[in-house]
Protein backbone atom coordinates (compact mmCIF):
# COMPACT_ATOMS: atom_id res chain seq x y z
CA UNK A 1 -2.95 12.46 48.87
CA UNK A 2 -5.92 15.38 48.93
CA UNK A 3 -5.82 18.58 47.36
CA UNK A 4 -7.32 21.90 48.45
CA UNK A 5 -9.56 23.53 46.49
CA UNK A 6 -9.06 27.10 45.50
CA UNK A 7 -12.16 28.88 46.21
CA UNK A 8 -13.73 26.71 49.22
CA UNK A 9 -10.39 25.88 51.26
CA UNK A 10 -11.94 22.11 51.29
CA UNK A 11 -10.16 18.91 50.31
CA UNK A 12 -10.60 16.96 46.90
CA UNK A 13 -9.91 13.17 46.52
CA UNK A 14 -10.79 9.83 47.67
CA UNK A 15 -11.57 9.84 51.45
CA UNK A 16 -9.70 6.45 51.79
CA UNK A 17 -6.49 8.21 50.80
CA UNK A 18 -7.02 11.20 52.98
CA UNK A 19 -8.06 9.39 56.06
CA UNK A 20 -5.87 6.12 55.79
CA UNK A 21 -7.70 5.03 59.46
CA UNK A 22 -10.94 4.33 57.32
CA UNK A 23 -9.33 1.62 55.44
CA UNK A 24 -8.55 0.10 58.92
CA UNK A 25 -10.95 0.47 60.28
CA UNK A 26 -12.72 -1.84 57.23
CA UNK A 27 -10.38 -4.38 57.97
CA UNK A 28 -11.27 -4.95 61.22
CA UNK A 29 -14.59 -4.43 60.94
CA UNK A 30 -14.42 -8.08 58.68
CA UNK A 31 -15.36 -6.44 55.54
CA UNK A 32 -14.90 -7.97 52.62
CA UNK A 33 -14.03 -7.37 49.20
CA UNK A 34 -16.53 -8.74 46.80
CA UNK A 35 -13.73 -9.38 44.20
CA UNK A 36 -12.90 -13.12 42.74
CA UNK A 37 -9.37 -13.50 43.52
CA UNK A 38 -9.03 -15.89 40.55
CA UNK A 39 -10.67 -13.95 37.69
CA UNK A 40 -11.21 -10.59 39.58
CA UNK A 41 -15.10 -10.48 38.91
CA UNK A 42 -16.15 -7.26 40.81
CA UNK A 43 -20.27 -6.50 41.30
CA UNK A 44 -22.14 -4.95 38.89
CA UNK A 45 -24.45 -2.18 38.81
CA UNK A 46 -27.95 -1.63 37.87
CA UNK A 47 -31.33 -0.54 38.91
CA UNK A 48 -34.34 -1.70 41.21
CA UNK A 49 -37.54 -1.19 39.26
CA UNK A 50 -40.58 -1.07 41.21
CA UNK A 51 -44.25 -1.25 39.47
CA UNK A 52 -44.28 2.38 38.69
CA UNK A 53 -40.60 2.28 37.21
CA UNK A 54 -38.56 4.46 39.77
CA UNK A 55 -35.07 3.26 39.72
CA UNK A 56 -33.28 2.78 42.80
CA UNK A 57 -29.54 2.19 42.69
CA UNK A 58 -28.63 -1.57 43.22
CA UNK A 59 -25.37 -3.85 43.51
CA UNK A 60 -25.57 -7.44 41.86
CA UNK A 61 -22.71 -9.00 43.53
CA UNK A 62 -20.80 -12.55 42.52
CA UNK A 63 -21.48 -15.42 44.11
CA UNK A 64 -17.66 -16.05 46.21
CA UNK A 65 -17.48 -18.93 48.50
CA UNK A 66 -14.50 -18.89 50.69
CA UNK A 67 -12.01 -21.93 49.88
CA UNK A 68 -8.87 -23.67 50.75
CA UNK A 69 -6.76 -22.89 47.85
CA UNK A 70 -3.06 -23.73 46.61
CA UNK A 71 -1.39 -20.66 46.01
CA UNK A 72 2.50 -20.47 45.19
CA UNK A 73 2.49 -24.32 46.41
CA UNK A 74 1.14 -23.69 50.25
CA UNK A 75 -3.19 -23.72 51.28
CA UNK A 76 -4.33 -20.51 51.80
CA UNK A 77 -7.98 -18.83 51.71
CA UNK A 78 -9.31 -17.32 49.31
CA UNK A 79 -12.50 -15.63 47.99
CA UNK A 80 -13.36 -17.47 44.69
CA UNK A 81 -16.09 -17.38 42.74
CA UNK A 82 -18.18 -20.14 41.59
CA UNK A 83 -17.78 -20.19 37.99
CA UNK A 84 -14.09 -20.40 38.37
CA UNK A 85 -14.72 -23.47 40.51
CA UNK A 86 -16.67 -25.29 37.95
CA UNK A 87 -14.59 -24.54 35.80
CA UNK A 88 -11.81 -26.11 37.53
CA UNK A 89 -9.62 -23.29 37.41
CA UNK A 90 -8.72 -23.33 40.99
CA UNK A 91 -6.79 -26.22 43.07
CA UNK A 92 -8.03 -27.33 46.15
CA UNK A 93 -6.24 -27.85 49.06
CA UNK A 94 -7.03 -30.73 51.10
């Protein structure tokens, strides 16, 4: 749901909420979340520092490999990442 601002007759708020098409257009587009679905590790955020120190805006993401889990007793995909499969936390699905 946007708002309109007062003074500038414009709309306030997340863009995915305003324009619900975006978000489906994502989809099909095949992009993914980068979001364990086991422990829900999300990227982080840092910096780039070159030799002279400028800082660039950066995204460390986790490493998710795409597996054949059991979920609620049937195989289904998932993105999981790969501490929580060496840590056995996840079932495999044969």
């Amino acid at each position: 749901m946007s708002i309109l601002c007062q003074e500038t007759s414009r709309a306030i708020g997340n863009p995915r909420e305003r324009f619900p098409i975006l978000r489906l257009v994502a989809r099909l587009l095949g992009r993914m979340s980068k979001v364990c679905a086991i422990c829900g590790k999300k990227p982080g955020f840092g910096n780039n520092r070159s030799h002279s120190m400028v800082a660039t805006r950066r995204r460390f993401n986790p490493n998710l490999q795409r597996v054949r889990v059991l979920l609620e007793g049937r195989p289904t995909r998932a993105y999981v990442c790969t501490r929580c499969l060496k840590a056995g936390k996840v079932q495999k699905a044969l």
